[in-house]
Protein backbone atom coordinates (compact mmCIF):
# COMPACT_ATOMS: atom_id res chain seq x y z
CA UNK A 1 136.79 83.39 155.94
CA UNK A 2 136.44 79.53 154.70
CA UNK A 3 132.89 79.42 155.72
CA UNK A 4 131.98 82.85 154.31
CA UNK A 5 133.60 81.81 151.19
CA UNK A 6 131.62 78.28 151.68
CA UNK A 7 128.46 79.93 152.52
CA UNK A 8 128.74 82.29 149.19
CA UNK A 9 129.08 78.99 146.76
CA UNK A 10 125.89 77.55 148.51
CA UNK A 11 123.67 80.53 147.80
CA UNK A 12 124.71 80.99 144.28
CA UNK A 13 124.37 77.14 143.83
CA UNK A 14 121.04 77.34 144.97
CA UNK A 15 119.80 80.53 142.86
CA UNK A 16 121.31 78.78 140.09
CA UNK A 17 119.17 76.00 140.69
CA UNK A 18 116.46 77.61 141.35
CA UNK A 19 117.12 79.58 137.78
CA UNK A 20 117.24 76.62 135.69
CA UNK A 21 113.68 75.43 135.50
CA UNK A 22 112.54 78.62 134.27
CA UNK A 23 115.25 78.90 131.85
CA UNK A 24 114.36 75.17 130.19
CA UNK A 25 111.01 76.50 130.44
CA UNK A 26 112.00 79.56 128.04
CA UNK A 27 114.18 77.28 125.55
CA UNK A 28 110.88 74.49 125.10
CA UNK A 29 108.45 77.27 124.14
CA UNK A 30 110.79 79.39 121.68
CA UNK A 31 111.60 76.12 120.26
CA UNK A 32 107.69 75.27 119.96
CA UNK A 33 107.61 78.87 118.46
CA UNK A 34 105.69 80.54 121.36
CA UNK A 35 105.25 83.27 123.98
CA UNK A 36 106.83 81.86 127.39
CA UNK A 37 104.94 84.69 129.37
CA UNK A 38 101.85 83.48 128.30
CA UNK A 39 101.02 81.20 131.72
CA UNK A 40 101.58 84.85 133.43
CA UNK A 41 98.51 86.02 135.69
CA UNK A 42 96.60 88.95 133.79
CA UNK A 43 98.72 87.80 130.17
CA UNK A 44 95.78 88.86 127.89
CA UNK A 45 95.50 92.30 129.65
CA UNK A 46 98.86 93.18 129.37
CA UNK A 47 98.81 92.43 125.44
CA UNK A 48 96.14 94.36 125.05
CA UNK A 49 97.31 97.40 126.73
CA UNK A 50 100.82 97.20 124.76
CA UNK A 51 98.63 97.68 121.76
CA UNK A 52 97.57 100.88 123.34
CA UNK A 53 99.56 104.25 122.24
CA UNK A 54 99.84 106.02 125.77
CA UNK A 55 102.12 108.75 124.39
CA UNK A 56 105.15 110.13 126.45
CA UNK A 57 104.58 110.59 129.87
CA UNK A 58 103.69 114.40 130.54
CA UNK A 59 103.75 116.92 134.10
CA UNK A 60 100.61 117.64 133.62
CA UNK A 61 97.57 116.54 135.26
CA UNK A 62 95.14 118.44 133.08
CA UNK A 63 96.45 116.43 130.26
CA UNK A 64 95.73 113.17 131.85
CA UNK A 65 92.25 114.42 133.49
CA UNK A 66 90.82 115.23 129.46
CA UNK A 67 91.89 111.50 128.40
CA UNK A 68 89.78 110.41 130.25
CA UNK A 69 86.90 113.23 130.02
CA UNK A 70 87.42 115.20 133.13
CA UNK A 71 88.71 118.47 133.60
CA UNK A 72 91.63 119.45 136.52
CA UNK A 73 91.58 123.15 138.40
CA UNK A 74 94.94 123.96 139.33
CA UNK A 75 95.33 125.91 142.45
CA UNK A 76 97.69 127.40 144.14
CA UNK A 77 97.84 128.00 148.43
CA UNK A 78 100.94 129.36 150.88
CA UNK A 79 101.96 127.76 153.44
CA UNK A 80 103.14 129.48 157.04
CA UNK A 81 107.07 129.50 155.88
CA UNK A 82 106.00 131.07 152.78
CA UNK A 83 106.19 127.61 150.36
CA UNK A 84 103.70 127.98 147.41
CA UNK A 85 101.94 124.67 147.22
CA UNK A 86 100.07 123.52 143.67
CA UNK A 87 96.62 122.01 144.61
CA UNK A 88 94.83 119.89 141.50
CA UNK A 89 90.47 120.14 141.83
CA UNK A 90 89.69 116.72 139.52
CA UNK A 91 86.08 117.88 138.00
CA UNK A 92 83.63 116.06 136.14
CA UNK A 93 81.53 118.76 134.39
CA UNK A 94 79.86 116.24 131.84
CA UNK A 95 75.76 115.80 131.83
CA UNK A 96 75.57 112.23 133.31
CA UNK A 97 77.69 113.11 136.13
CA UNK A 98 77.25 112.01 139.91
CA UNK A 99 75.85 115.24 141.41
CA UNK A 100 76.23 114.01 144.94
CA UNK A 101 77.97 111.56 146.82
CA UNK A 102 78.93 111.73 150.63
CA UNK A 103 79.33 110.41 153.67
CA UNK A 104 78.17 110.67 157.31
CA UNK A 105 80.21 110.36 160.34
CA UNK A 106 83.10 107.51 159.80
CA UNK A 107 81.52 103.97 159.46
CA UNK A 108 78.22 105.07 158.17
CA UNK A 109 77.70 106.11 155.02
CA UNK A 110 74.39 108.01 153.21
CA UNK A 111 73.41 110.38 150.75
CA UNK A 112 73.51 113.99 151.35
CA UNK A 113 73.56 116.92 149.46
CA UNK A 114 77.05 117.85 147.85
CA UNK A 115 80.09 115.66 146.97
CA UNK A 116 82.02 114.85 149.90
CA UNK A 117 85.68 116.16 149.52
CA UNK A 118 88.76 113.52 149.14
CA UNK A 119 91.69 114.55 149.51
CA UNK A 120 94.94 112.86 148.18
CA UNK A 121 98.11 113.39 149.02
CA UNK A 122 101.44 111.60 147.12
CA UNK A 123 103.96 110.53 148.78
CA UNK A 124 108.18 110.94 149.15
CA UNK A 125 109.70 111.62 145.93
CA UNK A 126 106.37 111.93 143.90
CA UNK A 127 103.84 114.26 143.00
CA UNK A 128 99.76 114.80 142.08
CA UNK A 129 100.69 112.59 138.55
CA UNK A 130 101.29 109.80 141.14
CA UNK A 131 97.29 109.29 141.06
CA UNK A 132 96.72 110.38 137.38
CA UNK A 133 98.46 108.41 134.51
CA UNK A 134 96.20 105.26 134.57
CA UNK A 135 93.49 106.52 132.88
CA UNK A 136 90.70 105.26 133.89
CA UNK A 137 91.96 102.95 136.47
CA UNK A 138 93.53 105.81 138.09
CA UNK A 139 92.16 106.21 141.53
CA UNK A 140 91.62 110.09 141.57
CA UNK A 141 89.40 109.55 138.24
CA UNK A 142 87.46 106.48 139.50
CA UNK A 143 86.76 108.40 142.72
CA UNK A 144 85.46 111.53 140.95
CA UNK A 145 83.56 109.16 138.39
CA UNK A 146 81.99 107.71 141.62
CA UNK A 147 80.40 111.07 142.88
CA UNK A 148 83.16 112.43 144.94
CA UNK A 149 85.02 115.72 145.17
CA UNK A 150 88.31 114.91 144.63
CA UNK A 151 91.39 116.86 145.53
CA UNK A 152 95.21 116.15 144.69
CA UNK A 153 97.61 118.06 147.10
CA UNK A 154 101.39 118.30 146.27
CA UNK A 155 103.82 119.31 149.09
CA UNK A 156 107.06 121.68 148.70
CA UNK A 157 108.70 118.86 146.78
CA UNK A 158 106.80 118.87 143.93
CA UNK A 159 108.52 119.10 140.44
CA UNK A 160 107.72 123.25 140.15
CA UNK A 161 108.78 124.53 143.93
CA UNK A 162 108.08 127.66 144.28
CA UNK A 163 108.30 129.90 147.40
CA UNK A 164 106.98 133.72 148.03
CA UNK A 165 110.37 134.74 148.45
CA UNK A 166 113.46 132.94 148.07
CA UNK A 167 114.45 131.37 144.95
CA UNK A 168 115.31 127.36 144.34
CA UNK A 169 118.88 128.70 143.93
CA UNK A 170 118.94 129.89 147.09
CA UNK A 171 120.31 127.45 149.85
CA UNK A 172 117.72 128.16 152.39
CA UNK A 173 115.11 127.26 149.88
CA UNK A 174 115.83 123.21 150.90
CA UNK A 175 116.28 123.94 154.66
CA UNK A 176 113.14 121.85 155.49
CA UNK A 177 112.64 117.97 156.28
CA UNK A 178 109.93 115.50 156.54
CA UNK A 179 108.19 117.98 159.76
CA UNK A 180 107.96 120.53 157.83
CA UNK A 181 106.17 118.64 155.26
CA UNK A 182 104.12 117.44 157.87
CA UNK A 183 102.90 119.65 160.44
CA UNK A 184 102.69 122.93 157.26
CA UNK A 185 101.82 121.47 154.04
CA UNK A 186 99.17 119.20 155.21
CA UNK A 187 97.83 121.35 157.09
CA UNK A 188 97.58 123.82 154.81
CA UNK A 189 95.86 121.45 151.91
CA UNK A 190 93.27 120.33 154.18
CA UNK A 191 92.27 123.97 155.48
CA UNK A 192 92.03 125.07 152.26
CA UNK A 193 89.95 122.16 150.90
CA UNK A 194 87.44 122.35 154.02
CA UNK A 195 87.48 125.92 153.12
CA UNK A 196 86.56 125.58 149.89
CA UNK A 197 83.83 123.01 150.29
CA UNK A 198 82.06 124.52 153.02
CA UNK A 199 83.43 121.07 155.34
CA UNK A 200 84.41 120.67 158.61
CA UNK A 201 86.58 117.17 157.81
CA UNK A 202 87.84 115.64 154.68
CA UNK A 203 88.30 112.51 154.04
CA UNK A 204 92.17 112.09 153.14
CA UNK A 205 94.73 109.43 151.89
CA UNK A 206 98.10 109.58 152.25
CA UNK A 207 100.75 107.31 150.61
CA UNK A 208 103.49 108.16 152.93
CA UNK A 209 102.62 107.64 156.50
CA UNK A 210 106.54 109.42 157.49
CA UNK A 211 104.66 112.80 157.13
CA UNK A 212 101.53 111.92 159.24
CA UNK A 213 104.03 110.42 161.65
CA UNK A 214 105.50 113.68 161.75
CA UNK A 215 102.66 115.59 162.85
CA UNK A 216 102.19 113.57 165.50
């Protein structure tokens, strides 16, 4: 108990420590009458974009998609349990746009006719927005700026679950788990997106590896 108790002092000791450097630091520059963040890494970017009004955050891809001059299909596909999953097509239908970008077999890349199809996928506790509210730094828009044919997936836990038959209300409507998610909702989002591009593969990145280790 004594050398808990001992053990406990030390570490606060030490954070405190460690604290007061940074805290002198703070003191000398509001007495000088400036910014104390202003040593931080990427300080003039992040002054510029407070200037920037980005409005309240909305559920709505489309919305984000025309800030930044693209356009967003929403789809909808059903899965083998019945699940009704919302699929987002990220389109660039201005003049100047890429007409084709793709990719040969993995590792060599060329030019072929037709964009080759990306498809993203968010991850636990997220949805399609996940990939969208950057604007332009948002990596579905800079990949569909870049030529590609870019395709946002959400699973069954999307913010709007829907299923053919049963209601959210219903208890059965959450009897599912991470296999579920894996081995029918993936599936599901890439046959449809080969399907609808005419591919055989699709090129596909997924920010939580727990469903992919599911299918396996």
């Amino acid at each position: 108990m004594i050398l808990s108790v001992c053990f406990l002092i030390f570490v606060v000791i030490c954070a405190m420590l460690k604290t007061v450097p940074s805290m002198v630091w703070v003191v000398w520059c509001w007495c000088q009458l400036k910014d104390p963040d202003r040593l931080r890494p990427f300080y003039t970017l992040e002054k510029e974009r407070k200037r920037i009004d980005s409005g309240k955050l909305k559920c709505d891809v489309r919305y984000y998609a025309q800030r930044v001059g693209l356009e967003c299909d929403e789809m909808q596909i059903e899965t083998e349990d019945g699940f009704i999953l919302t699929i987002h097509h990220i389109v660039d239908r201005s003049p100047d746009a890429i007409e084709t970008k793709s990719t040969a077999p993995l590792g060599t890349w060329v030019l072929i006719s037709g964009k080759y199809p990306v498809l993203l996928l968010h991850g636990l506790m997220q949805s399609t927005g996940a990939f969208c509210v950057n604007d332009e730094n948002s990596i579905a828009f800079f990949l569909c700026k870049s030529g590609y044919d870019v395709w946002l997936g959400n699973n069954r836990g999307y913010f709007k679950p829907q299923h053919k038959f049963l209601k959210p209300s219903n208890p059965k409507f959450w009897a599912w788990n991470l296999r579920q998610m894996g081995c029918l909702d993936i599936p599901a989002l890439v046959s449809f997106v080969c399907g609808e591009t005419g591919r055989k593969k699709v090129r596909s990145h997924k920010s939580s590896r727990l469903h992919l280790f599911a299918i396996i």
